[in-house]
Protein backbone atom coordinates (compact mmCIF):
# COMPACT_ATOMS: atom_id res chain seq x y z
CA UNK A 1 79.45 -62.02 78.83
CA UNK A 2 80.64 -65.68 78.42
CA UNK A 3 84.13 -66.67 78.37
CA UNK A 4 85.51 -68.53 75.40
CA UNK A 5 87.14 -71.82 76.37
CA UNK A 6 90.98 -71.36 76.28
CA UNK A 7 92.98 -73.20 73.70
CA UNK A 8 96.13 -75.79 75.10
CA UNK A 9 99.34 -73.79 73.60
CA UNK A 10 100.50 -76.37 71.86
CA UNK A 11 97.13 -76.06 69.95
CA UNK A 12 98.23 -72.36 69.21
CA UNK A 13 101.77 -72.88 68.23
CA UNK A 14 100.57 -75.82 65.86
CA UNK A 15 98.22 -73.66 64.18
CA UNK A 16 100.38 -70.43 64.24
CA UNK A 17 103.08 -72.54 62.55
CA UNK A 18 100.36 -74.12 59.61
CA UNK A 19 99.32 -71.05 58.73
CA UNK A 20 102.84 -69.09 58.61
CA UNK A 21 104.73 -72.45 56.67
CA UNK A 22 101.68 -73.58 54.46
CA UNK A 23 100.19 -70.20 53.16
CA UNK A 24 97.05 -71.28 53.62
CA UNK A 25 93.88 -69.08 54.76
CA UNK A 26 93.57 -68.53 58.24
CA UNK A 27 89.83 -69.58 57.79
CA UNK A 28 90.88 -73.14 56.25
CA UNK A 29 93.37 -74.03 58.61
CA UNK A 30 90.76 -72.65 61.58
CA UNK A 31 88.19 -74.89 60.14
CA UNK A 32 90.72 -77.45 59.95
CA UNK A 33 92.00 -77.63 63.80
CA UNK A 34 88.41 -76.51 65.42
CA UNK A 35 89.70 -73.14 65.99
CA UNK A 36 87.74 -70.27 65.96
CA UNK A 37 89.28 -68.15 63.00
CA UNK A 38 89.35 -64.59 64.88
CA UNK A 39 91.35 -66.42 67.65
CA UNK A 40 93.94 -67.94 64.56
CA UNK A 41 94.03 -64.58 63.64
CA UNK A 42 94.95 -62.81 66.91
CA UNK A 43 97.50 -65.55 67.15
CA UNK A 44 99.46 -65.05 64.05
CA UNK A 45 99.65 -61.53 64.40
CA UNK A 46 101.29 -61.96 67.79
CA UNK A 47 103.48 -64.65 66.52
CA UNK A 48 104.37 -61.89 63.37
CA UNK A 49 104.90 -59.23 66.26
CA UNK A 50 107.19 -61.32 68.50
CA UNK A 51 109.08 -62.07 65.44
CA UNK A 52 109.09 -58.40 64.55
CA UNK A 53 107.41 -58.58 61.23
CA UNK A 54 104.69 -56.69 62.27
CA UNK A 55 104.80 -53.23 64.08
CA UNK A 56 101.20 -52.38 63.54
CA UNK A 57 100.75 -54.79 67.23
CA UNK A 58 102.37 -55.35 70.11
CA UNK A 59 104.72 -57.82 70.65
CA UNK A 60 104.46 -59.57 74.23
CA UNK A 61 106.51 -57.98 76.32
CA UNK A 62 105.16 -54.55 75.02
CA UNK A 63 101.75 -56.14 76.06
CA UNK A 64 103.00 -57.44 79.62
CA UNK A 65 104.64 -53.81 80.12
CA UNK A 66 101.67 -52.08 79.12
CA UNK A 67 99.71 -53.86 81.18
CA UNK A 68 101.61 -53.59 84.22
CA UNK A 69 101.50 -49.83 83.84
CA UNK A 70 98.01 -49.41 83.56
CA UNK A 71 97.43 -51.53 86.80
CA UNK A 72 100.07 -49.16 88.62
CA UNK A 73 98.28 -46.21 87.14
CA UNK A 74 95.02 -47.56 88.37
CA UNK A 75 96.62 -48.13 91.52
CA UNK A 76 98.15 -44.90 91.91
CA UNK A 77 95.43 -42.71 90.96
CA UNK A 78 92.89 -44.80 93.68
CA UNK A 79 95.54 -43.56 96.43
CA UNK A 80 95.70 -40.04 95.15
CA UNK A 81 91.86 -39.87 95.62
CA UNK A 82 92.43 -41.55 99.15
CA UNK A 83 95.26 -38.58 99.83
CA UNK A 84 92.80 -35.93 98.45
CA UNK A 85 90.01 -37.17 100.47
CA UNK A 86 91.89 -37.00 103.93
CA UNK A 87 93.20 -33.87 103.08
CA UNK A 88 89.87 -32.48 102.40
CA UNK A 89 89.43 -33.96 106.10
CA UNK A 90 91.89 -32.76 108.08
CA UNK A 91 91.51 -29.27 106.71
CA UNK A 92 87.74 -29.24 108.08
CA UNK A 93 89.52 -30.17 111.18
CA UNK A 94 91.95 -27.54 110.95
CA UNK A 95 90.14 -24.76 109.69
CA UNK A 96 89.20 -23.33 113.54
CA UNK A 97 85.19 -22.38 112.73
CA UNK A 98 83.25 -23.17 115.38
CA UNK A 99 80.38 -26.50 114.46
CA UNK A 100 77.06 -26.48 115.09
């Protein structure tokens, strides 16, 4: 899947900024600055979240937070199936039946 190319943020405060003091349609002002119009839109609601506006989104510290949990959950669960697997291990070991 290809990357879009990432917009300067001075680009994105600009354009957040048109659209919130202007009124204008996110499309227009898109059009306007060579902005795709999904990415304008992401932006303002962000900008509407951080300024607590919206609560249908995540502001950005809700976002960084979130994000560093699921990474520690990731990371704990991968060592829990390490643990599980080496006890599985040493229980074989332990369990005094003669091998073949």
């Amino acid at each position: 899947m290809a990357r879009g190319r990432k917009y300067p943020p001075e680009l994105r405060e600009r354009a957040v900024k048109t659209v919130l003091e202007s009124g204008r349609p996110i499309a227009q002002v898109a059009r306007d600055l060579d902005v795709h119009k999904e990415s304008l839109r992401n932006w303002v609601r962000l900008a509407e979240a951080d300024a607590g506006t919206r609560s249908d989104v995540l502001n950005t510290v809700e976002r960084d937070r979130m994000r560093l949990l699921e990474r520690e959950v990731k990371e704990l669960r991968r060592q829990n199936e390490i643990l599980k697997a080496a006890s599985v291990f040493f229980a074989k070991e332990l369990d005094g039946t003669p091998r073949r």
